[in-house]
Every structure is written in structure tokens, then in C-alpha cells.
PDB file of N, CA and C in Angstrom:
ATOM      1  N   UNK A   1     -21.285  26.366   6.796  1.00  0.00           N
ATOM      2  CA  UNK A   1     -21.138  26.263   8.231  1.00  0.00           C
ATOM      3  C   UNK A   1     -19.685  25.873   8.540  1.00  0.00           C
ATOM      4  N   UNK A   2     -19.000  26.319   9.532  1.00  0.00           N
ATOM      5  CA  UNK A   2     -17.651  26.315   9.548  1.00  0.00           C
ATOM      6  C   UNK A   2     -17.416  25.181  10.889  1.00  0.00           C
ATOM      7  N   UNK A   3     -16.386  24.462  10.601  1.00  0.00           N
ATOM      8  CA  UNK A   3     -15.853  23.420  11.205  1.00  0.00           C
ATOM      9  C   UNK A   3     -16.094  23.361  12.581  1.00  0.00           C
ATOM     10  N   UNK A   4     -16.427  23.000  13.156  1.00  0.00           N
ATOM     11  CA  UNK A   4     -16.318  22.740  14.840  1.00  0.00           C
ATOM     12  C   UNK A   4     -14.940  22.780  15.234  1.00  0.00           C
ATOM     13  N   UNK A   5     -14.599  23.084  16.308  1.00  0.00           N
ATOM     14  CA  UNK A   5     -13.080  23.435  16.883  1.00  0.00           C
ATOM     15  C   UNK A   5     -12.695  22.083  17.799  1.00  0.00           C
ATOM     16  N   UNK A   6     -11.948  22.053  17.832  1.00  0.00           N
ATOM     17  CA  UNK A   6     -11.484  20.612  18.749  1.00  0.00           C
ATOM     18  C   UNK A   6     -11.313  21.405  20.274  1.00  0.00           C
ATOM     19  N   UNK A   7     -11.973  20.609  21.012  1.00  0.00           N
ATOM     20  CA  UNK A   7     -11.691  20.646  22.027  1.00  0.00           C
ATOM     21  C   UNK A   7     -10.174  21.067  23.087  1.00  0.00           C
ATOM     22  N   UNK A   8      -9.898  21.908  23.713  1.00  0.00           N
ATOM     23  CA  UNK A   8      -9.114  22.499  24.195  1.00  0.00           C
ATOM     24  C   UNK A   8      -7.743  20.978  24.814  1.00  0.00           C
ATOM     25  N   UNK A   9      -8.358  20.430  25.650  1.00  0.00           N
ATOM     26  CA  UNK A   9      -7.954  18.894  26.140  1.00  0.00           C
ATOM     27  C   UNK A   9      -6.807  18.489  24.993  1.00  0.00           C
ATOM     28  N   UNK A  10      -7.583  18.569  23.664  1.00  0.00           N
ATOM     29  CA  UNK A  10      -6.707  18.032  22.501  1.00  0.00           C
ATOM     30  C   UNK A  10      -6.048  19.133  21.538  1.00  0.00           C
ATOM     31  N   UNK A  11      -6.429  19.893  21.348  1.00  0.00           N
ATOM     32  CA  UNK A  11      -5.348  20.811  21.050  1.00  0.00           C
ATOM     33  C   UNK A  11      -4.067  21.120  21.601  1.00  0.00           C
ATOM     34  N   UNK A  12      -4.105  21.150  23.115  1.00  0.00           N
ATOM     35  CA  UNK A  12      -3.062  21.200  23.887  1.00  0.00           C
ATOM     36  C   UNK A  12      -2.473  20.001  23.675  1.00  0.00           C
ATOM     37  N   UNK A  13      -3.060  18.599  23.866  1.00  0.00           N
ATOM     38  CA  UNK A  13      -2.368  17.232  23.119  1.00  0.00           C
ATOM     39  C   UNK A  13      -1.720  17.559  22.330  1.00  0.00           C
ATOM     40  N   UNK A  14      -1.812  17.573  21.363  1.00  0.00           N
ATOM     41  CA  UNK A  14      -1.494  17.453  19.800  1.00  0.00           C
ATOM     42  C   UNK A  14      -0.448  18.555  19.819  1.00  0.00           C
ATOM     43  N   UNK A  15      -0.607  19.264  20.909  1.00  0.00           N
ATOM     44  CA  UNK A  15       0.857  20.562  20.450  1.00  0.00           C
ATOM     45  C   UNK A  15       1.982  20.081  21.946  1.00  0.00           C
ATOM     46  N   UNK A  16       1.833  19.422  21.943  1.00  0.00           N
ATOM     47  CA  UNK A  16       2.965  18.523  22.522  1.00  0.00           C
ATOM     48  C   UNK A  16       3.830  18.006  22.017  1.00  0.00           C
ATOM     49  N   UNK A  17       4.734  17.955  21.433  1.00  0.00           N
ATOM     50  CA  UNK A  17       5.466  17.416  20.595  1.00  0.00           C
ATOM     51  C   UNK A  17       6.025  16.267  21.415  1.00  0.00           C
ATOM     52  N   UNK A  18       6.726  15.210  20.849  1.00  0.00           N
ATOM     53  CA  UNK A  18       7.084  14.047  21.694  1.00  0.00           C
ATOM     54  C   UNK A  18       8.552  14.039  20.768  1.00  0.00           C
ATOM     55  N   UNK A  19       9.792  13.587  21.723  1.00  0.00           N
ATOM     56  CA  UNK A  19      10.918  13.560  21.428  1.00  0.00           C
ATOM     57  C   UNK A  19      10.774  11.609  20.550  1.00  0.00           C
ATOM     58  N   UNK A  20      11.919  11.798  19.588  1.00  0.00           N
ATOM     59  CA  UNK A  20      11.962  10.531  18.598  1.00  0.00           C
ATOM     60  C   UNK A  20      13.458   9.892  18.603  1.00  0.00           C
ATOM     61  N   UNK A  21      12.578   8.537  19.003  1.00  0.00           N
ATOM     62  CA  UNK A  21      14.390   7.952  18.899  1.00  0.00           C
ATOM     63  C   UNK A  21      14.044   6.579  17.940  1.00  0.00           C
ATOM     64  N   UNK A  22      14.742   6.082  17.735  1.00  0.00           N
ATOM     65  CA  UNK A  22      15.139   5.009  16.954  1.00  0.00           C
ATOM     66  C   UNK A  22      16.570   3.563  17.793  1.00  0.00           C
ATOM     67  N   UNK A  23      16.410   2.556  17.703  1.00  0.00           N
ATOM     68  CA  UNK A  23      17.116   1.425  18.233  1.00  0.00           C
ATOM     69  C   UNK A  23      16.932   0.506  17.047  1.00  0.00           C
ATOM     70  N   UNK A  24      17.822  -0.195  17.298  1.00  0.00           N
ATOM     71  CA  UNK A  24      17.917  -1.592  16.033  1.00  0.00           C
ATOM     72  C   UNK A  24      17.612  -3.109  17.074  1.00  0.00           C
ATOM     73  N   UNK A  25      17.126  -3.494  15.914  1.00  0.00           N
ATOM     74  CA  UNK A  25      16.354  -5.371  16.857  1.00  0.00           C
ATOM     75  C   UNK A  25      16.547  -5.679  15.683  1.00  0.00           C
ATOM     76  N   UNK A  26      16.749  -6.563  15.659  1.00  0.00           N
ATOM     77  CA  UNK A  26      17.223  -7.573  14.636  1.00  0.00           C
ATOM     78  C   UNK A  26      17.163  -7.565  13.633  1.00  0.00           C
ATOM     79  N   UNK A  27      18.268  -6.428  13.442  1.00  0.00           N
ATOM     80  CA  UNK A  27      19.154  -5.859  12.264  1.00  0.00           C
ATOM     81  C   UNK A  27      17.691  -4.739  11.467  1.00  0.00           C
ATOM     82  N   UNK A  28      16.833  -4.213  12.492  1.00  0.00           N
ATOM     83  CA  UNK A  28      16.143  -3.468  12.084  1.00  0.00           C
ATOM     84  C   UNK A  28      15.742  -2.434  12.351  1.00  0.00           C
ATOM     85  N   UNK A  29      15.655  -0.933  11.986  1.00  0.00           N
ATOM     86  CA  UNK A  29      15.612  -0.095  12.702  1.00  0.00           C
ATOM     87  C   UNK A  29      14.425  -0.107  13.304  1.00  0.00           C
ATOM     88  N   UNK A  30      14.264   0.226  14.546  1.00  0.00           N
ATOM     89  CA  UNK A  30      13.138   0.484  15.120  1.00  0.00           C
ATOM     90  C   UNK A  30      12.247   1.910  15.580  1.00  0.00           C
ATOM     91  N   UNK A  31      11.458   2.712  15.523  1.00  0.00           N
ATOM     92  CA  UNK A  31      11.417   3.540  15.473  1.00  0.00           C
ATOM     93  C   UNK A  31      10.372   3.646  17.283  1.00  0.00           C
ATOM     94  N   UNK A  32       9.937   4.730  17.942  1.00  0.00           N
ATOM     95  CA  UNK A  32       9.406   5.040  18.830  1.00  0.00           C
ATOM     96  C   UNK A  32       9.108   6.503  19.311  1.00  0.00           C
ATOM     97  N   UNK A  33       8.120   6.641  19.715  1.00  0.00           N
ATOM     98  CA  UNK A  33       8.218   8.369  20.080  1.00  0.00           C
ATOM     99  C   UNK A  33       8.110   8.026  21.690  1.00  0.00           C
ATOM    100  N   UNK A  34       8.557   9.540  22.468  1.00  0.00           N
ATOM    101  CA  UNK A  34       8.552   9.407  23.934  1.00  0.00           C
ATOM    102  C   UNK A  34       7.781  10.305  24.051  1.00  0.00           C
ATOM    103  N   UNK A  35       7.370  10.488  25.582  1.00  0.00           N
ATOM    104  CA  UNK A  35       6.819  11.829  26.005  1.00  0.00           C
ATOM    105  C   UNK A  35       6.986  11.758  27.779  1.00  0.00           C
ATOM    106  N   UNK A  36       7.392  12.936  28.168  1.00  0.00           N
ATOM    107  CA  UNK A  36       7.591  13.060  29.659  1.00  0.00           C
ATOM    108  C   UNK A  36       9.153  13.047  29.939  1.00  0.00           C
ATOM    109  N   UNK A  37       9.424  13.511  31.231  1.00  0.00           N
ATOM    110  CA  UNK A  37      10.605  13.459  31.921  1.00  0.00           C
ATOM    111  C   UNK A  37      11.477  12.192  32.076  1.00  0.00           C
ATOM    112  N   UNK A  38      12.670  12.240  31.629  1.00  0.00           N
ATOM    113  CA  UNK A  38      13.496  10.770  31.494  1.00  0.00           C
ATOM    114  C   UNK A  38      14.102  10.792  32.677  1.00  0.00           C
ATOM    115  N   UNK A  39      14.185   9.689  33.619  1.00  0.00           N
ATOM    116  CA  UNK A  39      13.928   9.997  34.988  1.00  0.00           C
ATOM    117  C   UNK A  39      13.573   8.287  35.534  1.00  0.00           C
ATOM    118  N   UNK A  40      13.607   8.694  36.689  1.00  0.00           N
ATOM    119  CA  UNK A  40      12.926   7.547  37.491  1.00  0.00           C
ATOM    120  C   UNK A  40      11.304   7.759  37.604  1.00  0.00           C
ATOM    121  N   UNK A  41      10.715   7.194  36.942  1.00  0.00           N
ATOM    122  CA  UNK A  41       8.687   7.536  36.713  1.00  0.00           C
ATOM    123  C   UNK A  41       8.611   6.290  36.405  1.00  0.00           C
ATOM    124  N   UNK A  42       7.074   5.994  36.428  1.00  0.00           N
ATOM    125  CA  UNK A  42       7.050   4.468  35.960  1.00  0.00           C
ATOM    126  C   UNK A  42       6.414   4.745  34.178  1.00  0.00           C
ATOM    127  N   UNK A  43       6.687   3.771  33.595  1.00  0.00           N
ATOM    128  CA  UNK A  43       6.397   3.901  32.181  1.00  0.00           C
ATOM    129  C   UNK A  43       5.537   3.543  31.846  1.00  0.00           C
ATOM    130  N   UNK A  44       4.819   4.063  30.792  1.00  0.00           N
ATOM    131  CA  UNK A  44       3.404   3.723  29.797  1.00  0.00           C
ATOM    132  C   UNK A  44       4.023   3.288  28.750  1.00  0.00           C
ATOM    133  N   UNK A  45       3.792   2.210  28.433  1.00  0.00           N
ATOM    134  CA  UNK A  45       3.844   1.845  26.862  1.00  0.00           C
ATOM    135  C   UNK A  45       2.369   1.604  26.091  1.00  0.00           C
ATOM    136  N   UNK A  46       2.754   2.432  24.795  1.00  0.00           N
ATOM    137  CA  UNK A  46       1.433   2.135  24.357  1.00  0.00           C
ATOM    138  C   UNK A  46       1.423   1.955  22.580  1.00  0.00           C
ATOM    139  N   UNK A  47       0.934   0.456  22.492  1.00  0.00           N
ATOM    140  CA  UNK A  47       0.922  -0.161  21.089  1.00  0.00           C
ATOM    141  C   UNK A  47      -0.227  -0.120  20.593  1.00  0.00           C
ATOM    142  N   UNK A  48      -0.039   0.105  19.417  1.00  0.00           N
ATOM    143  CA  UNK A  48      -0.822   0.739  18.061  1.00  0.00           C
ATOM    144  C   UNK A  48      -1.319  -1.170  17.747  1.00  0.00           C
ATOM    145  N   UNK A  49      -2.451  -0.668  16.749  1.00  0.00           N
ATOM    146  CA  UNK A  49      -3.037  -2.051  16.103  1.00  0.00           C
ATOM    147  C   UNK A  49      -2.529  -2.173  15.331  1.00  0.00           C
ATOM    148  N   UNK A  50      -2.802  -2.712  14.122  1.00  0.00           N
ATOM    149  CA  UNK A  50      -2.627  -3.484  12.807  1.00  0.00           C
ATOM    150  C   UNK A  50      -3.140  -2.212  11.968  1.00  0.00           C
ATOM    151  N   UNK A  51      -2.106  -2.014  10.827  1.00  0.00           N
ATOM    152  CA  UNK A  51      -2.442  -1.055   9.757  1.00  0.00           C
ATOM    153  C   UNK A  51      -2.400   0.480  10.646  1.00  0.00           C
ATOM    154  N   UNK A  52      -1.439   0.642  11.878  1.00  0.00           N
ATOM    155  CA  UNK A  52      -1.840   1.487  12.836  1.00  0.00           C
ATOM    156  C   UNK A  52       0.155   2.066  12.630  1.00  0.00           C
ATOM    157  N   UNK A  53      -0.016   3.349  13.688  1.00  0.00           N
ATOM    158  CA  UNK A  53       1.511   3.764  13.962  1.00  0.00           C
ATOM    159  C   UNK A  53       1.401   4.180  15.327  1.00  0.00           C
ATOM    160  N   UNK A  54       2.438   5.106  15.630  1.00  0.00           N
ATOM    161  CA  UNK A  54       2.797   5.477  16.881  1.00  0.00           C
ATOM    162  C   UNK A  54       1.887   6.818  17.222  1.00  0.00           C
ATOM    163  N   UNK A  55       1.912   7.306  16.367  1.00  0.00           N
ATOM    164  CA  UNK A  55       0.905   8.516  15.557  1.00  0.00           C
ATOM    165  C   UNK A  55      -0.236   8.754  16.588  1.00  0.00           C
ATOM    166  N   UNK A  56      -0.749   7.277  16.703  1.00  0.00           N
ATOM    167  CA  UNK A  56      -2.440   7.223  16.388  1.00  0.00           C
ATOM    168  C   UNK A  56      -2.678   7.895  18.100  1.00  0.00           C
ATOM    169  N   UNK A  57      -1.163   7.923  19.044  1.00  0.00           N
ATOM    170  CA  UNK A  57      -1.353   8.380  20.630  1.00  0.00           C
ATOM    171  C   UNK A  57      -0.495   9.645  20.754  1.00  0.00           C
ATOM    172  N   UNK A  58      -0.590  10.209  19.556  1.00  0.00           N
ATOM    173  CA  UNK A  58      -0.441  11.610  20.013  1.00  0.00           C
ATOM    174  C   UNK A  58      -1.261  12.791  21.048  1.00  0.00           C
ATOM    175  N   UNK A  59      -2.926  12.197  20.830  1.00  0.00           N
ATOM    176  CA  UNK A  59      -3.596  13.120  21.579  1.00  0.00           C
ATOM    177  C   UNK A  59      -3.639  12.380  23.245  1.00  0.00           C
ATOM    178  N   UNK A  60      -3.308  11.118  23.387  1.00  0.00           N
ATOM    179  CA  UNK A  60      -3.293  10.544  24.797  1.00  0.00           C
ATOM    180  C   UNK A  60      -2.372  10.612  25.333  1.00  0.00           C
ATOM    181  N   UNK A  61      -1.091  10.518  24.451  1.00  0.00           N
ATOM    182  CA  UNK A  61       0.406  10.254  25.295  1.00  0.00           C
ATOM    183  C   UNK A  61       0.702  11.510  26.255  1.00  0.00           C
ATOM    184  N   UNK A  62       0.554  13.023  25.295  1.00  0.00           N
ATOM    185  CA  UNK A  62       0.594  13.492  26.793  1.00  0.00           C
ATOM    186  C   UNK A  62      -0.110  13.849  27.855  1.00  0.00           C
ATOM    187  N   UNK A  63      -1.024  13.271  27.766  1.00  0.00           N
ATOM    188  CA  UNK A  63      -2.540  13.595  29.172  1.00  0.00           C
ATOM    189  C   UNK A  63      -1.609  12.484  30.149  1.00  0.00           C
ATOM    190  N   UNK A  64      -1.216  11.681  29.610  1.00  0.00           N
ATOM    191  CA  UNK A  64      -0.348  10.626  30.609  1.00  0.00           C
ATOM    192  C   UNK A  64       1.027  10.911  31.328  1.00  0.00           C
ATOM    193  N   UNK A  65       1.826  11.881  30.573  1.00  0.00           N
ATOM    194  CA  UNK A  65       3.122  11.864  30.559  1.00  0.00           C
ATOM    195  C   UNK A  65       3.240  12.990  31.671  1.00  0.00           C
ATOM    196  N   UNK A  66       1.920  13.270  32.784  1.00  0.00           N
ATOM    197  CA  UNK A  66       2.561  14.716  33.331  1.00  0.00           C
ATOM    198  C   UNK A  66       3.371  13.993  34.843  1.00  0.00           C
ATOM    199  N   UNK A  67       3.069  12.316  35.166  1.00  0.00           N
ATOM    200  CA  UNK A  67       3.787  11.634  36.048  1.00  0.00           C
ATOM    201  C   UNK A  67       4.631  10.760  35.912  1.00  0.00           C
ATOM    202  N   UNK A  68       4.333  10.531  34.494  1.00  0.00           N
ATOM    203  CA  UNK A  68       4.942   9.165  34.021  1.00  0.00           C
ATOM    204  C   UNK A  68       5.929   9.438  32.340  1.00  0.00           C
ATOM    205  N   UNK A  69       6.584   8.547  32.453  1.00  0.00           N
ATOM    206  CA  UNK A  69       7.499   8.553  30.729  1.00  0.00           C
ATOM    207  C   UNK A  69       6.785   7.682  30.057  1.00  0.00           C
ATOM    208  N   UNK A  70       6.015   8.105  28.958  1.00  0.00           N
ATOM    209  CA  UNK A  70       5.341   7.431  28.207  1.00  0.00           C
ATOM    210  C   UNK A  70       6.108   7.228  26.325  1.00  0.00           C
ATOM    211  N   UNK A  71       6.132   5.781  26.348  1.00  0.00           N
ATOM    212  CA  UNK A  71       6.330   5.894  25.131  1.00  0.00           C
ATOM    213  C   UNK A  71       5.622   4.995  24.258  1.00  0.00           C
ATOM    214  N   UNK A  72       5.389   5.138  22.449  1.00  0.00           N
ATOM    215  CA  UNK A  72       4.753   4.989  21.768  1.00  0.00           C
ATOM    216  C   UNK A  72       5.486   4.119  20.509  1.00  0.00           C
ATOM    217  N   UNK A  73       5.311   2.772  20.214  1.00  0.00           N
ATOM    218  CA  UNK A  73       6.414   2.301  19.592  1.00  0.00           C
ATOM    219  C   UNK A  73       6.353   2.188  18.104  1.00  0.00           C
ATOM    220  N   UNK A  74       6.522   2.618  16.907  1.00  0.00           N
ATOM    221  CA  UNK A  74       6.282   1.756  15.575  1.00  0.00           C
ATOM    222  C   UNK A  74       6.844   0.769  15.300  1.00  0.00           C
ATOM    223  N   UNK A  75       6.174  -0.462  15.425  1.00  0.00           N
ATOM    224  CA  UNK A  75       6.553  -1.798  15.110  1.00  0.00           C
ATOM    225  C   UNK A  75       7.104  -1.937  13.781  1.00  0.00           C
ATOM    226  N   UNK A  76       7.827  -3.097  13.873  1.00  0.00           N
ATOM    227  CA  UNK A  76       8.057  -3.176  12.185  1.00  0.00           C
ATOM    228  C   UNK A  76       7.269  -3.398  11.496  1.00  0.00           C
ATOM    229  N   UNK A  77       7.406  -2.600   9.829  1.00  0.00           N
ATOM    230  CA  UNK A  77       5.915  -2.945   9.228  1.00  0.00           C
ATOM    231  C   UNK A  77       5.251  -1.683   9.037  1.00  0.00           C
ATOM    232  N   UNK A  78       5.065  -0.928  10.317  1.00  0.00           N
ATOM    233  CA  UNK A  78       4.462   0.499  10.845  1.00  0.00           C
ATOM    234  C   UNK A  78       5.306   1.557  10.709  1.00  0.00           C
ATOM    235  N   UNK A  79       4.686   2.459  10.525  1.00  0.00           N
ATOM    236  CA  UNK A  79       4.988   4.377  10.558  1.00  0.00           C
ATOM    237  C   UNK A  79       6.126   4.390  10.317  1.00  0.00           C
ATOM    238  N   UNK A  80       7.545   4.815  11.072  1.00  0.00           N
ATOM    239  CA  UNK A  80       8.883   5.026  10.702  1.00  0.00           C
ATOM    240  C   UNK A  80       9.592   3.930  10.999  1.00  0.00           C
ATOM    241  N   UNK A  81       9.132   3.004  11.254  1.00  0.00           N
ATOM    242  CA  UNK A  81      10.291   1.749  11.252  1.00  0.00           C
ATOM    243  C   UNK A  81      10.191   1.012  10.141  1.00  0.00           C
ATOM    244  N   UNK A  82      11.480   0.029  10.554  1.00  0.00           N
ATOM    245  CA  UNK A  82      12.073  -0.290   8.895  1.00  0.00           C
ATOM    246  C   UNK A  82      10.923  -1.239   8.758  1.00  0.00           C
ATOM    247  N   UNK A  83      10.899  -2.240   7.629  1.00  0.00           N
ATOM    248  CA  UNK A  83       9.862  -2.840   6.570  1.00  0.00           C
ATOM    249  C   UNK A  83      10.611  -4.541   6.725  1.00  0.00           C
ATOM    250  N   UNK A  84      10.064  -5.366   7.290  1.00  0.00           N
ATOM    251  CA  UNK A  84      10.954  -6.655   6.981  1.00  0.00           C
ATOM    252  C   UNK A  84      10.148  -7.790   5.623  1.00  0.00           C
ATOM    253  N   UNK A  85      10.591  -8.473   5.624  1.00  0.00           N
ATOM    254  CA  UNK A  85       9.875  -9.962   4.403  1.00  0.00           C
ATOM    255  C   UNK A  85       9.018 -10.469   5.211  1.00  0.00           C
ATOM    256  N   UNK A  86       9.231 -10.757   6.312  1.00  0.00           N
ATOM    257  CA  UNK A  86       7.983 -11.719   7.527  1.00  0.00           C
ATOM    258  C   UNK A  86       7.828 -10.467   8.770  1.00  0.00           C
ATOM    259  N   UNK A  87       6.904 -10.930   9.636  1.00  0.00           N
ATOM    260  CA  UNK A  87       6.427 -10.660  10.586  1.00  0.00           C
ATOM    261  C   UNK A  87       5.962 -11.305  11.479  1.00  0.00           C
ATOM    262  N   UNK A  88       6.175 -11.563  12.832  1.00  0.00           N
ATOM    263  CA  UNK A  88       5.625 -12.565  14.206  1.00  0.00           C
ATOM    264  C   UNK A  88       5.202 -11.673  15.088  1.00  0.00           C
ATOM    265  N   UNK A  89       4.293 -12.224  16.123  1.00  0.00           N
ATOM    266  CA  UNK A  89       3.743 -11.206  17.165  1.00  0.00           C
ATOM    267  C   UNK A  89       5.676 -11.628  17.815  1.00  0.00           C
ATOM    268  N   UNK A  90       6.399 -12.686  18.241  1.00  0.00           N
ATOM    269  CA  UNK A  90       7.495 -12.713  18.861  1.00  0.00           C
ATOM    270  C   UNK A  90       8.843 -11.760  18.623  1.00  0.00           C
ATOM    271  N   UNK A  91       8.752 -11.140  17.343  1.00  0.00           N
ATOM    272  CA  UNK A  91       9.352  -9.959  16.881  1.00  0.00           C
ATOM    273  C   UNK A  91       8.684  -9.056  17.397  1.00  0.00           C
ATOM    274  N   UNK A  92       7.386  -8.632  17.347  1.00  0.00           N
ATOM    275  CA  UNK A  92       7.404  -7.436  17.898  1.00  0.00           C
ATOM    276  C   UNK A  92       7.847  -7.310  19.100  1.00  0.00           C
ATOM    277  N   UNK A  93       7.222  -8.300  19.885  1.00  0.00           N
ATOM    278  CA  UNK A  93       7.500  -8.466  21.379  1.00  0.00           C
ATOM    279  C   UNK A  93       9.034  -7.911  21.662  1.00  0.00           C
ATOM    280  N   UNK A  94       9.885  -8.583  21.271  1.00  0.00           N
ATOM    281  CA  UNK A  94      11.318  -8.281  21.273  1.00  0.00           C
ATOM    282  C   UNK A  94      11.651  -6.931  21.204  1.00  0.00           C
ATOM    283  N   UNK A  95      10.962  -6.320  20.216  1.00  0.00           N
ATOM    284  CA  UNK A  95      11.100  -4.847  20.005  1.00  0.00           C
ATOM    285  C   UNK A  95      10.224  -3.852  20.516  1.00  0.00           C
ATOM    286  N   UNK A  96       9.246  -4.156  21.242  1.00  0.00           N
ATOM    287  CA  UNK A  96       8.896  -4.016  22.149  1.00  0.00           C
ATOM    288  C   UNK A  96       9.562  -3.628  23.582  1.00  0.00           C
ATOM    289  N   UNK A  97      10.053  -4.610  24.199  1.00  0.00           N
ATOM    290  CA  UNK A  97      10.965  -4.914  24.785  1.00  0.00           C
ATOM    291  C   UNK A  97      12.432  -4.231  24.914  1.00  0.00           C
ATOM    292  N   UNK A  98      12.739  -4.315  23.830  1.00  0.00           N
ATOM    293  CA  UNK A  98      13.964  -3.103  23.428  1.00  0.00           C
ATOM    294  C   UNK A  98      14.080  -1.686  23.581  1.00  0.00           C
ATOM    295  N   UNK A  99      12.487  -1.418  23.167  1.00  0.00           N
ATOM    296  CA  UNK A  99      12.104   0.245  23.348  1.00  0.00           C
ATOM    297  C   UNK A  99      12.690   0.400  24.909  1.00  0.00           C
ATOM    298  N   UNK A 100      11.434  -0.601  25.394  1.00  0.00           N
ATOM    299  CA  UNK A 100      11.924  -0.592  27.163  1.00  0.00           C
ATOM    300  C   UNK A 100      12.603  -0.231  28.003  1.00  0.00           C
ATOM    301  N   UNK A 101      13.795  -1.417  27.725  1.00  0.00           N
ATOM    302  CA  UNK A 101      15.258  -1.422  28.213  1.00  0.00           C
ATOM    303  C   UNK A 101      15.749   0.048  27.735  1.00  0.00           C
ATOM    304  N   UNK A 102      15.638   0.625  26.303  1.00  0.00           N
ATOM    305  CA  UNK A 102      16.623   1.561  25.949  1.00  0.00           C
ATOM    306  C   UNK A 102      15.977   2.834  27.089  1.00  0.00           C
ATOM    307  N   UNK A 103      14.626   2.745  27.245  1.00  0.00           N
ATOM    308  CA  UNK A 103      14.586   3.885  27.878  1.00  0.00           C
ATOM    309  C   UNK A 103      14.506   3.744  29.519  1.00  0.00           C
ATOM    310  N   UNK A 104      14.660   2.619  29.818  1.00  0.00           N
ATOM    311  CA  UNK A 104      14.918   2.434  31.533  1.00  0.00           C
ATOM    312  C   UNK A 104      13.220   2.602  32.423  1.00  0.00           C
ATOM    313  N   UNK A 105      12.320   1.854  31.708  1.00  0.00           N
ATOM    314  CA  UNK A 105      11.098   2.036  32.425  1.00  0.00           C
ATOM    315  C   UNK A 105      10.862   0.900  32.707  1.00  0.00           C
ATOM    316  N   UNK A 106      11.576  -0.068  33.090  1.00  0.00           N
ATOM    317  CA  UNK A 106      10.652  -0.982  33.900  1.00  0.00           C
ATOM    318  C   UNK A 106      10.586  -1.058  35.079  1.00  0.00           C
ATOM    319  N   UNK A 107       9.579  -1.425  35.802  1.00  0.00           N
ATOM    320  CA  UNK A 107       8.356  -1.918  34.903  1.00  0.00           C
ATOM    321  C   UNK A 107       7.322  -0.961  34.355  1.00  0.00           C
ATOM    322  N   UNK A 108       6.809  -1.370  34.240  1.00  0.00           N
ATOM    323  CA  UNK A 108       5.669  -0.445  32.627  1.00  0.00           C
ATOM    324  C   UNK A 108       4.670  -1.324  32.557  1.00  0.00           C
ATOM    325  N   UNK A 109       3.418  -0.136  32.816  1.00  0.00           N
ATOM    326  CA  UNK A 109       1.899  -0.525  31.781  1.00  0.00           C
ATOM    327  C   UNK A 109       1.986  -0.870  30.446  1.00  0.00           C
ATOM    328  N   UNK A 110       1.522  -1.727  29.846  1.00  0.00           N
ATOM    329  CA  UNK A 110       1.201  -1.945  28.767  1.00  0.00           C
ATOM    330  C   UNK A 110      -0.386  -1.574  28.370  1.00  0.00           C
ATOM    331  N   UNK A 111      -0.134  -0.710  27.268  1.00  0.00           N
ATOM    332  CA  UNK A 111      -1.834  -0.266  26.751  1.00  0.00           C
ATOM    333  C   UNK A 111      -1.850  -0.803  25.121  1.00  0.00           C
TER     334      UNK A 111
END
């Protein structure tokens, strides 16, 4: 019996590609994906869990991004950002934060 097809909704997701940037926080690269018009929109940010990446909002980021600049962050630790010795929720925050500023969305949802 042959695979079930994904739903149209997410196929079109997933072939969205999202533009990739990278910023440094304290002395670390940081990694993030975007999606939507860079612009005056209000911003979505949206953070991944634990053992998680930026990845995991590929099929949501762009159902969001057709009003808004949505972006998707890999924390340190996660997907393409760098790897440190420790980790604090107050580091991420910071880099968090950084994504932000670099891309000019505040204020911004947090998801």
C-alpha cells in the first residue's frame, strides 16, 4: 500500500524556502531562518524546545509570513548554531533578542 500524500497546506509549506542568516552573541555564532517581506510588518518569533531546531517551523513559518516577517531561531546548542561548554535560559534570551534587533521587528509575538 503506498504512502499517503501530505496534504496540499504542507507541501506548499515545506516548498517555501526561508532565507538564512547568522549574528554573533557572545562570541557565538548564532544561527536563524526568516520568512516573509523585510519591511515594516509586525514579527513572529518562533522558538523550538529542547533537543529541537529552527527546522521543526518549516511547515508553520510560512502559513504566517503572508502579513508578517517571521523568524525561527537556533539557539545555542541547536541545529546550525555554534556549540558552547554551558548553557542558561539568560543566554538564550539575549540571543533571542539579537535575532530581533538584527531584523527590526519589534515588537514581536513570541511562540
Amino acid at each position: 500500500m503506498p504512502a499517503p500524500k501530505a496534504p496540499a497546506w504542507f507541501a506548499d509549506a515545506v516548498a517555501s524556502k526561508p532565507t538564512h542568516h547568522d549574528i554573533e552573541v557572545d562570541g557565538a555564532r548564532i544561527h536563524y531562518r526568516a520568512w516573509g517581506t523585510v519591511g515594516d510588518l509586525p514579527g513572529v518569533v518562533l522558538l523550538h524546545g529542547g533537543a529541537a531546531h529552527s527546522g521543526w517551523w518549516d511547515h508553520i513559518a510560512p502559513q504566517l509570513a503572508t502579513d508578517r516577517r517571521v523568524i525561527a531561531v537556533d539557539l545555542s546548542g541547536h541545529g546550525d548554531s555554534a556549540w558552547k561548554d554551558e548553557y542558561d535560559r539568560s543566554q538564550w534570551a539575549r540571543e533571542v533578542v539579537a535575532a530581533v534587533r538584527a531584523e527590526e521587528i519589534e515588537p514581536a509575538i513570541f511562540v
